[in-house]
C-alpha atoms as a PDB file:
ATOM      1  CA  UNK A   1      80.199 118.721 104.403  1.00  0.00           C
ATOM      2  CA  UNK A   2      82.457 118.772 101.221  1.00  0.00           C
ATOM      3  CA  UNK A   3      83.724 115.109 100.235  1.00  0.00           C
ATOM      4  CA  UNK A   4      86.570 114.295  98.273  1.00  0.00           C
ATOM      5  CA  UNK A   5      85.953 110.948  97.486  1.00  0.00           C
ATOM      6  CA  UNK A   6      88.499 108.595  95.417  1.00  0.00           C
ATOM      7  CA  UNK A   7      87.546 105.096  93.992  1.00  0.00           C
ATOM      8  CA  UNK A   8      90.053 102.705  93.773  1.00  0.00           C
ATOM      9  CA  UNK A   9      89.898  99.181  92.363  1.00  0.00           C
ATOM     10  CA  UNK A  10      89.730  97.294  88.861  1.00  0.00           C
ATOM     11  CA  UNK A  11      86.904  96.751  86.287  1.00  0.00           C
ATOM     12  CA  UNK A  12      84.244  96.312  88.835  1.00  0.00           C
ATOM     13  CA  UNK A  13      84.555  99.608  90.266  1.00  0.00           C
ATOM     14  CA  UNK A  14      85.340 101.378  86.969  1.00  0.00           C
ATOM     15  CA  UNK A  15      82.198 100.166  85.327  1.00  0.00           C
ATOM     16  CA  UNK A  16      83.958  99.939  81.994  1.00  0.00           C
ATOM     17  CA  UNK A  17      81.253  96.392  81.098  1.00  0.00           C
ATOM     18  CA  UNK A  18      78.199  98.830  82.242  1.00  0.00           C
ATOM     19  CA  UNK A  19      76.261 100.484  79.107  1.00  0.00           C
ATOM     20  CA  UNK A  20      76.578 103.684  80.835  1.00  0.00           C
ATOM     21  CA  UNK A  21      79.397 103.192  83.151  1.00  0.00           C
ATOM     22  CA  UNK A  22      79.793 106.769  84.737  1.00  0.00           C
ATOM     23  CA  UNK A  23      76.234 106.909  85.479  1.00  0.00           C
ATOM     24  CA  UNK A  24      75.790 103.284  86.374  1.00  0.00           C
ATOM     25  CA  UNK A  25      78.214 102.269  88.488  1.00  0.00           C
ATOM     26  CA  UNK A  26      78.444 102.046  91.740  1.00  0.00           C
ATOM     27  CA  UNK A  27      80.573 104.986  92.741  1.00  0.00           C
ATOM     28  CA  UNK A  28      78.286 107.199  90.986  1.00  0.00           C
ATOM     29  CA  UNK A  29      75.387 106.106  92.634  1.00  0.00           C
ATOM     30  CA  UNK A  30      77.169 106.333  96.444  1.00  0.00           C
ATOM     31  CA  UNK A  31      78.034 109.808  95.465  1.00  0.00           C
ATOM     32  CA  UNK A  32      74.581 111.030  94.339  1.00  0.00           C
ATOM     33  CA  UNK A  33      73.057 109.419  97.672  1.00  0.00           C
ATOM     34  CA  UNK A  34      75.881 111.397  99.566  1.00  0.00           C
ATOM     35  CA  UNK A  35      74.723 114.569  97.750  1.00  0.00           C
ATOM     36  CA  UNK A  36      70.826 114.023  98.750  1.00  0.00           C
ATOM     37  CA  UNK A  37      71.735 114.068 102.406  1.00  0.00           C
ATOM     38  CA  UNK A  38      73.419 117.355 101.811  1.00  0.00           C
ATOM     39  CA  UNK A  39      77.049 117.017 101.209  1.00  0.00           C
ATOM     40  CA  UNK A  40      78.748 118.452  98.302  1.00  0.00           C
ATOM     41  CA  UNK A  41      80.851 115.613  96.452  1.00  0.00           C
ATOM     42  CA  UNK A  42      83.915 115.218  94.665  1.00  0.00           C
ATOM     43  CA  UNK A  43      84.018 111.782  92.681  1.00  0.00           C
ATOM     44  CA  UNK A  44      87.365 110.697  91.790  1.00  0.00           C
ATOM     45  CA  UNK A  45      86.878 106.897  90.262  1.00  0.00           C
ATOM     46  CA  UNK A  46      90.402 105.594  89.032  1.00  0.00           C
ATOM     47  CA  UNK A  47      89.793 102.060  88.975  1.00  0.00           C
ATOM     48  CA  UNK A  48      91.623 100.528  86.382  1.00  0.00           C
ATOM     49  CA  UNK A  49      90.062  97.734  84.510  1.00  0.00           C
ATOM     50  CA  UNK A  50      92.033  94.494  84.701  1.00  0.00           C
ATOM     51  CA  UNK A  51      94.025  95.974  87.702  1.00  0.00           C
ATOM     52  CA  UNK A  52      96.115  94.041  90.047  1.00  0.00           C
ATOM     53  CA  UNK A  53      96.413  94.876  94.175  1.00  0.00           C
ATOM     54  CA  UNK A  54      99.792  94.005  93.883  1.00  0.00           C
ATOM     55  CA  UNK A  55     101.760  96.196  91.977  1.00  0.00           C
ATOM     56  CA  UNK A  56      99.170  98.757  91.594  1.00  0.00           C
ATOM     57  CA  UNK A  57      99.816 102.630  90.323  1.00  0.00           C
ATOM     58  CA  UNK A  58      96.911 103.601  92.213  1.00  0.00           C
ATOM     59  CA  UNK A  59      98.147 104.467  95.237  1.00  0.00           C
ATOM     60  CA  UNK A  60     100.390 107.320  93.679  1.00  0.00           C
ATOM     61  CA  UNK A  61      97.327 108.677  91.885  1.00  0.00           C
ATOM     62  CA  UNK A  62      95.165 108.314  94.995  1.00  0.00           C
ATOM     63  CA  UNK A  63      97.545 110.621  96.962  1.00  0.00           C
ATOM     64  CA  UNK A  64      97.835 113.170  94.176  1.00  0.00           C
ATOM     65  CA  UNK A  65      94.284 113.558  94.432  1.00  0.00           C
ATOM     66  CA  UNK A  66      94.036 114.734  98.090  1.00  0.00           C
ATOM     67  CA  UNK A  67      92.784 117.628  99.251  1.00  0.00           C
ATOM     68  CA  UNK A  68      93.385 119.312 102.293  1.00  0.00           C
ATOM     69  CA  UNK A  69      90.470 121.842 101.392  1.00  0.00           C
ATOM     70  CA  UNK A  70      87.968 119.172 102.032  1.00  0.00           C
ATOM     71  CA  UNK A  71      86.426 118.308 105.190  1.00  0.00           C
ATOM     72  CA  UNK A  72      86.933 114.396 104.607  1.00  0.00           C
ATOM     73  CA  UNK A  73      89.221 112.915 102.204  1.00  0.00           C
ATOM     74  CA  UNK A  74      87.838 109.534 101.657  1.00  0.00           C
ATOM     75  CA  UNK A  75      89.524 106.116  99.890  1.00  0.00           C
ATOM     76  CA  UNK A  76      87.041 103.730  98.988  1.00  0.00           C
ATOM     77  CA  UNK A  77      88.621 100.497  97.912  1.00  0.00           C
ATOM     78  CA  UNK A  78      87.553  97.455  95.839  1.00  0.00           C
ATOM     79  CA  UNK A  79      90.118  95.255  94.530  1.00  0.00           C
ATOM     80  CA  UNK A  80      91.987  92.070  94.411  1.00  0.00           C
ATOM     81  CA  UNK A  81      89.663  89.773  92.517  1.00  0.00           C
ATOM     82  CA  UNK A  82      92.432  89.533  89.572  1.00  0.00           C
ATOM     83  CA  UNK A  83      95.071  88.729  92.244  1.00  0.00           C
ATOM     84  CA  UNK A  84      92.876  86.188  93.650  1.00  0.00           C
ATOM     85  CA  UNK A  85      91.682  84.393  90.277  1.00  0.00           C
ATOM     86  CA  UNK A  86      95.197  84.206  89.701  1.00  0.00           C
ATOM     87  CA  UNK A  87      96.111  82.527  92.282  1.00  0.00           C
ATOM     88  CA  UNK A  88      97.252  85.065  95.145  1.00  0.00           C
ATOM     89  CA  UNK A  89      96.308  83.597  98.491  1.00  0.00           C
ATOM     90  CA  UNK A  90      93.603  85.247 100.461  1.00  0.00           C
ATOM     91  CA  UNK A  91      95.819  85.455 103.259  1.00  0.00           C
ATOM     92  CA  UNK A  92      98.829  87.656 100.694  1.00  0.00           C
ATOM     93  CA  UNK A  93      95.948  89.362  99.163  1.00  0.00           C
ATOM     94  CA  UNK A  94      94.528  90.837 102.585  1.00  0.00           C
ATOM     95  CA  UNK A  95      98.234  91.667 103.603  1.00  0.00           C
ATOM     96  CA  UNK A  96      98.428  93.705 100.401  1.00  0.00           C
ATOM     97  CA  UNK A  97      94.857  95.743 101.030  1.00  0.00           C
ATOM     98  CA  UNK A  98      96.511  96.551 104.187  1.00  0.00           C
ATOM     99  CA  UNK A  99      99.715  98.169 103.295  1.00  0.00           C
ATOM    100  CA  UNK A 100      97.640  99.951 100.795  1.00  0.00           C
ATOM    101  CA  UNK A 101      95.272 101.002 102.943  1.00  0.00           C
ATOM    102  CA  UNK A 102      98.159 102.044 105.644  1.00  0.00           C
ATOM    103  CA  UNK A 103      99.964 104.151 103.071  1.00  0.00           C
ATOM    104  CA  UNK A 104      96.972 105.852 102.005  1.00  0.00           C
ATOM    105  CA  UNK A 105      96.395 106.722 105.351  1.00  0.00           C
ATOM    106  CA  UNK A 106      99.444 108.490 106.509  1.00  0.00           C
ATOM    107  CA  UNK A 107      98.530 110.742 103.490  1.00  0.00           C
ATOM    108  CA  UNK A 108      95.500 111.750 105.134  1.00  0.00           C
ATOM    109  CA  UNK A 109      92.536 109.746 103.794  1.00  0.00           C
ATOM    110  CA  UNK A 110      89.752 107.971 105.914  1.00  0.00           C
ATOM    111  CA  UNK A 111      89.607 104.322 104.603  1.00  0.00           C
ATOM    112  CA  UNK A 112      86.589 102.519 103.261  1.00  0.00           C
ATOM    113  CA  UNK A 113      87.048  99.131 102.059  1.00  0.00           C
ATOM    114  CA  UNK A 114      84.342  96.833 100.304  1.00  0.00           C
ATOM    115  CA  UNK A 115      85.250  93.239 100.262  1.00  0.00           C
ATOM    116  CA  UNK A 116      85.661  91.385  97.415  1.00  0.00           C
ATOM    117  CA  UNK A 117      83.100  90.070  94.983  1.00  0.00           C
ATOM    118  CA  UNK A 118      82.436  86.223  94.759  1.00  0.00           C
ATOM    119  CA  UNK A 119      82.981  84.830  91.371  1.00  0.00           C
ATOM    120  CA  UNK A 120      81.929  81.620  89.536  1.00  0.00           C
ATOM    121  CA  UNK A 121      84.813  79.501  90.699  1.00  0.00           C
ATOM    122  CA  UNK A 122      85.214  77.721  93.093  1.00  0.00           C
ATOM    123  CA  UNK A 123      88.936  77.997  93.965  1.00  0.00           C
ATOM    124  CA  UNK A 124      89.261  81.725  93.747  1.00  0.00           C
ATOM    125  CA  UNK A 125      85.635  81.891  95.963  1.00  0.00           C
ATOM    126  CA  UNK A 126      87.454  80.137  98.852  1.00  0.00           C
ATOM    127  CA  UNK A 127      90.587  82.486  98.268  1.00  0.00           C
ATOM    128  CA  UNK A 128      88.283  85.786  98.438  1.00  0.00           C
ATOM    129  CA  UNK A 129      86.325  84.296 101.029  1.00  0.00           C
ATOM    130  CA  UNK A 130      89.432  84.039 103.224  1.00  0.00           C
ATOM    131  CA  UNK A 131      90.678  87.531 102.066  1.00  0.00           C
ATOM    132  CA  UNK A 132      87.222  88.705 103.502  1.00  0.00           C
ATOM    133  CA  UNK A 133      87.418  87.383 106.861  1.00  0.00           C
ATOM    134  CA  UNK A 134      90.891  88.127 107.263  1.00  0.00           C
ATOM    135  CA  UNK A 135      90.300  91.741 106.519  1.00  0.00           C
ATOM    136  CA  UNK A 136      87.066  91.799 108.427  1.00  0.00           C
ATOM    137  CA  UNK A 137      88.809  90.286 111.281  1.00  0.00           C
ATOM    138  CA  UNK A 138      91.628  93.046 111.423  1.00  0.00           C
ATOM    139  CA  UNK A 139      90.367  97.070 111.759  1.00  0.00           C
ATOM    140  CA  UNK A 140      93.813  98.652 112.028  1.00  0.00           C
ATOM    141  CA  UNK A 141      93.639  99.715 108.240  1.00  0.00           C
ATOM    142  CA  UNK A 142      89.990 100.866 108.073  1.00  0.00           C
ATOM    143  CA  UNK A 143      88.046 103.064 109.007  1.00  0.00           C
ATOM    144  CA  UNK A 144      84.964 101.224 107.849  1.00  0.00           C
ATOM    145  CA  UNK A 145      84.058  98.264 105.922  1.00  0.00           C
ATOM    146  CA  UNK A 146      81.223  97.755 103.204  1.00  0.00           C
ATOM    147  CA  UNK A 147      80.664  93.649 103.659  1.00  0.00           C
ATOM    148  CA  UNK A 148      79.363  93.080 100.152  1.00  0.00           C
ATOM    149  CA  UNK A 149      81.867  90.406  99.102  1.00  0.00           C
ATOM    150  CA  UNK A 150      81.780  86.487  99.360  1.00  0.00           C
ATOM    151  CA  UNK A 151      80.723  85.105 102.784  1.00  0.00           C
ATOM    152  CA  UNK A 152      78.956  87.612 103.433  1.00  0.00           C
ATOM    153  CA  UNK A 153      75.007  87.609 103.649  1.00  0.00           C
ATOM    154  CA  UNK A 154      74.503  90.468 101.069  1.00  0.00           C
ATOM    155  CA  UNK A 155      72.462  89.752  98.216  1.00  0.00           C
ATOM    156  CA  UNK A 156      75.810  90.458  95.877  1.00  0.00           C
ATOM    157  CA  UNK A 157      77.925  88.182  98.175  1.00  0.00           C
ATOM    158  CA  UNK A 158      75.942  84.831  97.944  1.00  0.00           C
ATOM    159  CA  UNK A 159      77.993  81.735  96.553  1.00  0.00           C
ATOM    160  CA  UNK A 160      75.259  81.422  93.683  1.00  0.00           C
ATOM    161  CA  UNK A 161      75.151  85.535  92.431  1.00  0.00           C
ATOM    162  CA  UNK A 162      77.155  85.750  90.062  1.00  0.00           C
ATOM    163  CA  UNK A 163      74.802  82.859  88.157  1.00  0.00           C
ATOM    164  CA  UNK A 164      72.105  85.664  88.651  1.00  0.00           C
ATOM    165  CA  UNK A 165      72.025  87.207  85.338  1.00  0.00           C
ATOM    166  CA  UNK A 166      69.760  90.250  87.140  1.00  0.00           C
ATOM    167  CA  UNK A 167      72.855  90.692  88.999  1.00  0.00           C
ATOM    168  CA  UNK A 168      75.803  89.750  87.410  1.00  0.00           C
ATOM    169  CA  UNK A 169      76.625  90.138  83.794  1.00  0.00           C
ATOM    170  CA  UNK A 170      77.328  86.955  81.106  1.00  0.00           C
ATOM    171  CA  UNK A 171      80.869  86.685  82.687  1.00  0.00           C
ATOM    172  CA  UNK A 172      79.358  85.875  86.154  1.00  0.00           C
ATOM    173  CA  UNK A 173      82.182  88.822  87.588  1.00  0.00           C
ATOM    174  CA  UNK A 174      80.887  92.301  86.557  1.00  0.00           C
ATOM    175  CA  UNK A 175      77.662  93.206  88.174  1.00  0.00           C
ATOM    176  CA  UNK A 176      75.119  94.718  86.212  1.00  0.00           C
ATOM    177  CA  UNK A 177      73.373  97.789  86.378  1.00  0.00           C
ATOM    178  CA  UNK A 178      70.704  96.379  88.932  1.00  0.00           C
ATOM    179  CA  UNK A 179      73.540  94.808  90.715  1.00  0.00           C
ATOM    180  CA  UNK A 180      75.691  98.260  91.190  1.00  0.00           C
ATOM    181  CA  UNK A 181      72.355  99.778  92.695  1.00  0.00           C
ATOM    182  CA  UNK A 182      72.425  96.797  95.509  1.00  0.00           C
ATOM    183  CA  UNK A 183      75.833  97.285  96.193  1.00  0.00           C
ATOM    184  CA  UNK A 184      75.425 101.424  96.453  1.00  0.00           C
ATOM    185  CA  UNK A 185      73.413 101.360 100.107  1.00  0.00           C
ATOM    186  CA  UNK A 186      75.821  99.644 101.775  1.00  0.00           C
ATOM    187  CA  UNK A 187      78.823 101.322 100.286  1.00  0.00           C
ATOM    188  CA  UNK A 188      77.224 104.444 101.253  1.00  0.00           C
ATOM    189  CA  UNK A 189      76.179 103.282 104.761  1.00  0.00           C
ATOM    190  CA  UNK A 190      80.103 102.427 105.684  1.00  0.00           C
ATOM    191  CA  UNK A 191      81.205 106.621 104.129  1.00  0.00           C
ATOM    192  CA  UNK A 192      78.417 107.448 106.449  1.00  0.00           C
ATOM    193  CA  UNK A 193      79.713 105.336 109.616  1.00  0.00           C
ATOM    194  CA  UNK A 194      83.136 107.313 108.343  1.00  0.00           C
ATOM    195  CA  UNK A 195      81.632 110.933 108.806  1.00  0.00           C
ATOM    196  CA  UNK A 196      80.091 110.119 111.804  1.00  0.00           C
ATOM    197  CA  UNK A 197      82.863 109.251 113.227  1.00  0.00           C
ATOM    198  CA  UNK A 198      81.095 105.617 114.113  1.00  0.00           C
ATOM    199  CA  UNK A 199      83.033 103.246 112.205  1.00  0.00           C
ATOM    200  CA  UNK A 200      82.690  99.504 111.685  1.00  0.00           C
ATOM    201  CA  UNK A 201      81.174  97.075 109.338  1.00  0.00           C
ATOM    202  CA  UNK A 202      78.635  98.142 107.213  1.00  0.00           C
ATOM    203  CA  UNK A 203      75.722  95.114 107.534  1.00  0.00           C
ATOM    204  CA  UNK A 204      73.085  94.557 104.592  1.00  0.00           C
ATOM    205  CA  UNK A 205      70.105  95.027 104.826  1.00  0.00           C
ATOM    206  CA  UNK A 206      69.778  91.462 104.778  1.00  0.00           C
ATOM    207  CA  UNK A 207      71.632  91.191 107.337  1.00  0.00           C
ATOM    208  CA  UNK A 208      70.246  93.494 109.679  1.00  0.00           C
ATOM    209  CA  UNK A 209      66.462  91.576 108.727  1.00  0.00           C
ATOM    210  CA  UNK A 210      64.856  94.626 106.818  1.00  0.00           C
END
């Protein structure tokens, strides 16, 4: 199957804090394992670092890249953890992810979205926490969902990973290169639930007791 896949989100996704950020990060990584089971694979990443949902030129960009010459045109989103550190409610922050996600949509794309990261404080963990459920909680907008954020039983999502210097860089927000490769099988797993026309929440493999 040929993929077009675009990437949208801030720093986290654009793995500008990685040593070797198009090889490392976790877009790359999703893309390659696409391309081992056999589909040929467009990677569009135009995270922005320091990005904010709210106000975000991404969409525009995101629409310019589709392509109706593709069998699947697929939006993978990760973003919001600026809104949320700086004080955006998760409750706002979920409502924005889903007008994004809805106008991306009627321009064609299937919708993947990752929650958000947990970060090493403890009022903006609560916000994302809530944004997670809250988007978890309403499927209108996706097509699949990678649960990798806060609240969530992935290794990336625990309250205490971001103090995990294996996973999490000195800033206890960017993950690190081992960190990106935990996040990429799950990621993947939901763009596969997408092609198969399955859908739903992507579950860890902690989650699912492997």
């Amino acid at each position: 199957m040929n993929l077009n896949t675009v990437w949208v989100g801030d720093s986290i996704t654009a793995g500008n804090h990685l040593g070797s950020p198009t090889t490392e990060r976790f877009s790359r990584l999703c893309c390659n394992s696409l391309a081992a089971l056999g589909h040929t694979v467009v990677e569009n990443n135009i995270a922005i670092p320091s990005d904010f949902l709210a106000g975000t030129t991404q969409g525009a960009t995101a629409d310019g890249l589709y392509d109706s010459g593709k069998d699947k045109n697929i939006l993978i989103l990760m973003d919001g953890i600026n809104d949320l550190a700086s004080g955006t409610s998760g409750a706002t922050n979920a409502a924005n992810t889903k007008t994004f996600c809805l106008a991306r949509r009627a321009t064609g794309f299937k919708i993947v979205v990752c929650t958000v990261l947990p970060i090493n404080d403890a009022p903006t963990l609560a916000r994302t926490k809530t944004n997670n459920s809250t988007i978890l909680a309403d499927s209108s907008f996706w097509d699949a969902v990678a649960d990798v954020g806060a609240g969530s039983s992935h290794v990336m999502g625990q309250d205490s990973a971001p103090l995990d210097g294996s996973l999490y860089i000195f800033d206890h927000v960017h993950p690190t290169a081992l960190g990106n490769i935990d996040l990429e099988p799950d990621i993947t797993a939901a763009i596969v639930r997408v092609l198969t026309g399955v859908g739903g929440v992507s579950r860890s493999r902690m989650q699912l007791g492997m």
